[in-house]
Protein backbone atom coordinates (compact mmCIF):
# COMPACT_ATOMS: atom_id res chain seq x y z
CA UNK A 1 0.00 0.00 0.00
CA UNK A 2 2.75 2.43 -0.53
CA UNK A 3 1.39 3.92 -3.66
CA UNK A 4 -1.57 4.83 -1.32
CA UNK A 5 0.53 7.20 0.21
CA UNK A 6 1.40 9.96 -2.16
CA UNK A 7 -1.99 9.43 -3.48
CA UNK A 8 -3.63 10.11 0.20
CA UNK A 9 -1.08 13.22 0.45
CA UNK A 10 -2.44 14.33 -3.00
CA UNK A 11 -5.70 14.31 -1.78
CA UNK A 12 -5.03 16.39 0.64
CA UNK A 13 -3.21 19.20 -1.15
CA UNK A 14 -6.62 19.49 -3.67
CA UNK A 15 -8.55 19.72 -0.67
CA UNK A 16 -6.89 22.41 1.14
CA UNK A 17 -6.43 24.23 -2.30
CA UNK A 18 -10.62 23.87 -2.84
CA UNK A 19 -10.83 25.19 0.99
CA UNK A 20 -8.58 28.02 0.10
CA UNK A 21 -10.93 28.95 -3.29
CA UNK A 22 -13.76 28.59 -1.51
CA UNK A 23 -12.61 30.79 1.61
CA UNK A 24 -11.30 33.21 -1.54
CA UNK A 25 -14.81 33.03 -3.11
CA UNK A 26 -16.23 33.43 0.40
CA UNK A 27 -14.75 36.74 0.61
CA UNK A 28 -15.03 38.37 -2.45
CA UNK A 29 -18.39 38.07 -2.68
CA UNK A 30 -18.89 38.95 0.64
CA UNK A 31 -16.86 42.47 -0.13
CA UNK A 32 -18.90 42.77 -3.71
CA UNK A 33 -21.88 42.36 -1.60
CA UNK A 34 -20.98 45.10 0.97
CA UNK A 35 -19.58 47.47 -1.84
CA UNK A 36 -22.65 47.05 -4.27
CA UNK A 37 -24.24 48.07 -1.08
CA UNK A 38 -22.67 51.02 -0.18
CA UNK A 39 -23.09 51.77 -3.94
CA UNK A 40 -26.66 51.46 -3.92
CA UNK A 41 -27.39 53.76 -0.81
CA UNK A 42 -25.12 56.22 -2.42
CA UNK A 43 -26.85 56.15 -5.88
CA UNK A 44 -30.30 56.18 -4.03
CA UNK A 45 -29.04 59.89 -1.71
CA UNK A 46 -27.55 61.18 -4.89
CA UNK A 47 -30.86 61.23 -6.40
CA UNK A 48 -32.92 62.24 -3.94
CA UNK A 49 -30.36 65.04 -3.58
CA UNK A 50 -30.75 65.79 -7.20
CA UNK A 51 -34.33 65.12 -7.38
CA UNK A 52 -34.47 67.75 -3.87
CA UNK A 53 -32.41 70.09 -5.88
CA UNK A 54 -34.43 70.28 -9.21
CA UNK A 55 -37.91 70.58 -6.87
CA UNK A 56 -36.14 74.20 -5.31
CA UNK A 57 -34.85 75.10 -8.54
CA UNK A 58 -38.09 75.01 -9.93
CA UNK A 59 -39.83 76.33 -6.58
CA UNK A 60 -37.04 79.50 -6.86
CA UNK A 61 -38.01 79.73 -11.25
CA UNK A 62 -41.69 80.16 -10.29
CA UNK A 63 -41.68 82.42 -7.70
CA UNK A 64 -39.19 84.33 -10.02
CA UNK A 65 -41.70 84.62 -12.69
CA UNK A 66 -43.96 85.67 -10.41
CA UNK A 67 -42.39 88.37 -8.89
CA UNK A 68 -42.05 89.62 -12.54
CA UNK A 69 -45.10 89.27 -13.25
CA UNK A 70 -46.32 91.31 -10.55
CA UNK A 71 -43.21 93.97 -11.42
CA UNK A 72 -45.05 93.98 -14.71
CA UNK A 73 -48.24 94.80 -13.40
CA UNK A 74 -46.84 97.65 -11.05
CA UNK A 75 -45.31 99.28 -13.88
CA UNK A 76 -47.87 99.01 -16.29
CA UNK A 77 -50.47 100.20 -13.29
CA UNK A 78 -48.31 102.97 -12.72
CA UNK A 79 -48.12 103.91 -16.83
CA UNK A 80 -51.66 104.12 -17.11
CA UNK A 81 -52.11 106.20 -13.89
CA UNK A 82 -49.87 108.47 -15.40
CA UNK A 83 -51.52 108.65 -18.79
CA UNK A 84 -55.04 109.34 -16.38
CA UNK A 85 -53.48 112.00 -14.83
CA UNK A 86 -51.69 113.82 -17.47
CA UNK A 87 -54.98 113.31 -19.72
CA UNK A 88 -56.93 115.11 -17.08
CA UNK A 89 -54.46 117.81 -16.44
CA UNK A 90 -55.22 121.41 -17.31
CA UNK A 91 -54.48 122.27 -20.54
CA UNK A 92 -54.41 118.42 -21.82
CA UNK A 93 -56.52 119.89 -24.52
CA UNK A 94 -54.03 121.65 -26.20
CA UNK A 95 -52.73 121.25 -29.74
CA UNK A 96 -49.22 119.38 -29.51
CA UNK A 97 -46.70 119.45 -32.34
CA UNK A 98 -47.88 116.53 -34.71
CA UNK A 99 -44.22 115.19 -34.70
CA UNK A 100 -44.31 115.20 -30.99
CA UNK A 101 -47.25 113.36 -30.67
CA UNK A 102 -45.74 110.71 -33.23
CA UNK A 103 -42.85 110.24 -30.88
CA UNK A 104 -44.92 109.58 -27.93
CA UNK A 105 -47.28 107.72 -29.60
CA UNK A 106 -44.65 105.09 -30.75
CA UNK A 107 -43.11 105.25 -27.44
CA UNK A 108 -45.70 104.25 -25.79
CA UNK A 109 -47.38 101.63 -27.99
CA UNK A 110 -43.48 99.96 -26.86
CA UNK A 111 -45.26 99.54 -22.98
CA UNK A 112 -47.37 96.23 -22.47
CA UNK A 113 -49.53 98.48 -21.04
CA UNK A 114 -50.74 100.22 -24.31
CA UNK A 115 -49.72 96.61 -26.67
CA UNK A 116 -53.64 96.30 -27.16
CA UNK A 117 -54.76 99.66 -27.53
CA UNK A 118 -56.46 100.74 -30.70
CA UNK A 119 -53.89 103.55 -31.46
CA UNK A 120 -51.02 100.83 -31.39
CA UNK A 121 -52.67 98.22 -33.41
CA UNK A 122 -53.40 100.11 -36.09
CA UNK A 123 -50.04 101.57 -36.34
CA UNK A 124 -47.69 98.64 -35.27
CA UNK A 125 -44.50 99.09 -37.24
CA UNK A 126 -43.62 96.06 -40.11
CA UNK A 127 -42.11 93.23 -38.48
């Protein structure tokens, strides 16, 4: 039985080496696991970061329109008060220079304000 032995010690080398691949296999997919982990949880905060971050941007866009908007409004309130006032002034009556009145005229047909009003429809430059 002799030739038993080197077979016996053979036997034993291929089993430690399939221990050892196992063990090796063990841990590196025990590492994958914890990295694809750790990968996953910072994929999922990166978007909700982003996702967090496109929600204010858009929050911070709308109010922004609005606040123009309502500039918008102001001014053109403020234009048309004006135009009131200086219609009902004394002396509003008066004749004014016709190239004068041209100049204003186009001038003001340039406010939203006046965009609609009969004068500046009917005269709206060529586009």
């Amino acid at each position: 039985m002799d030739f038993a032995k080197p077979i016996l010690g053979l036997a034993r080398w291929v089993w430690l080496l399939i221990a050892i691949a196992l063990a090796v296999a063990a841990a590196w997919w025990m590492v994958s696991s914890l990295m694809s982990g750790k990968s996953a949880k910072t994929e999922a905060k990166l978007s909700t970061n982003q996702a967090e971050a496109a929600f204010e941007s858009g929050t911070d866009a709308v109010e922004s329109v609005g606040r123009t908007i309502e500039l918008e409004r102001h001014v053109d309130y403020i234009t048309k008060e004006t135009e009131r006032v200086i219609l009902e002034a004394p002396g509003a009556d008066a004749p004014v220079d016709p190239r004068l009145d041209s100049i204003a005229r186009q001038r003001l047909c340039q406010r939203t304000a006046y965009s609609e009003h009969p004068d500046c429809l009917l005269h709206a430059p060529a586009e």
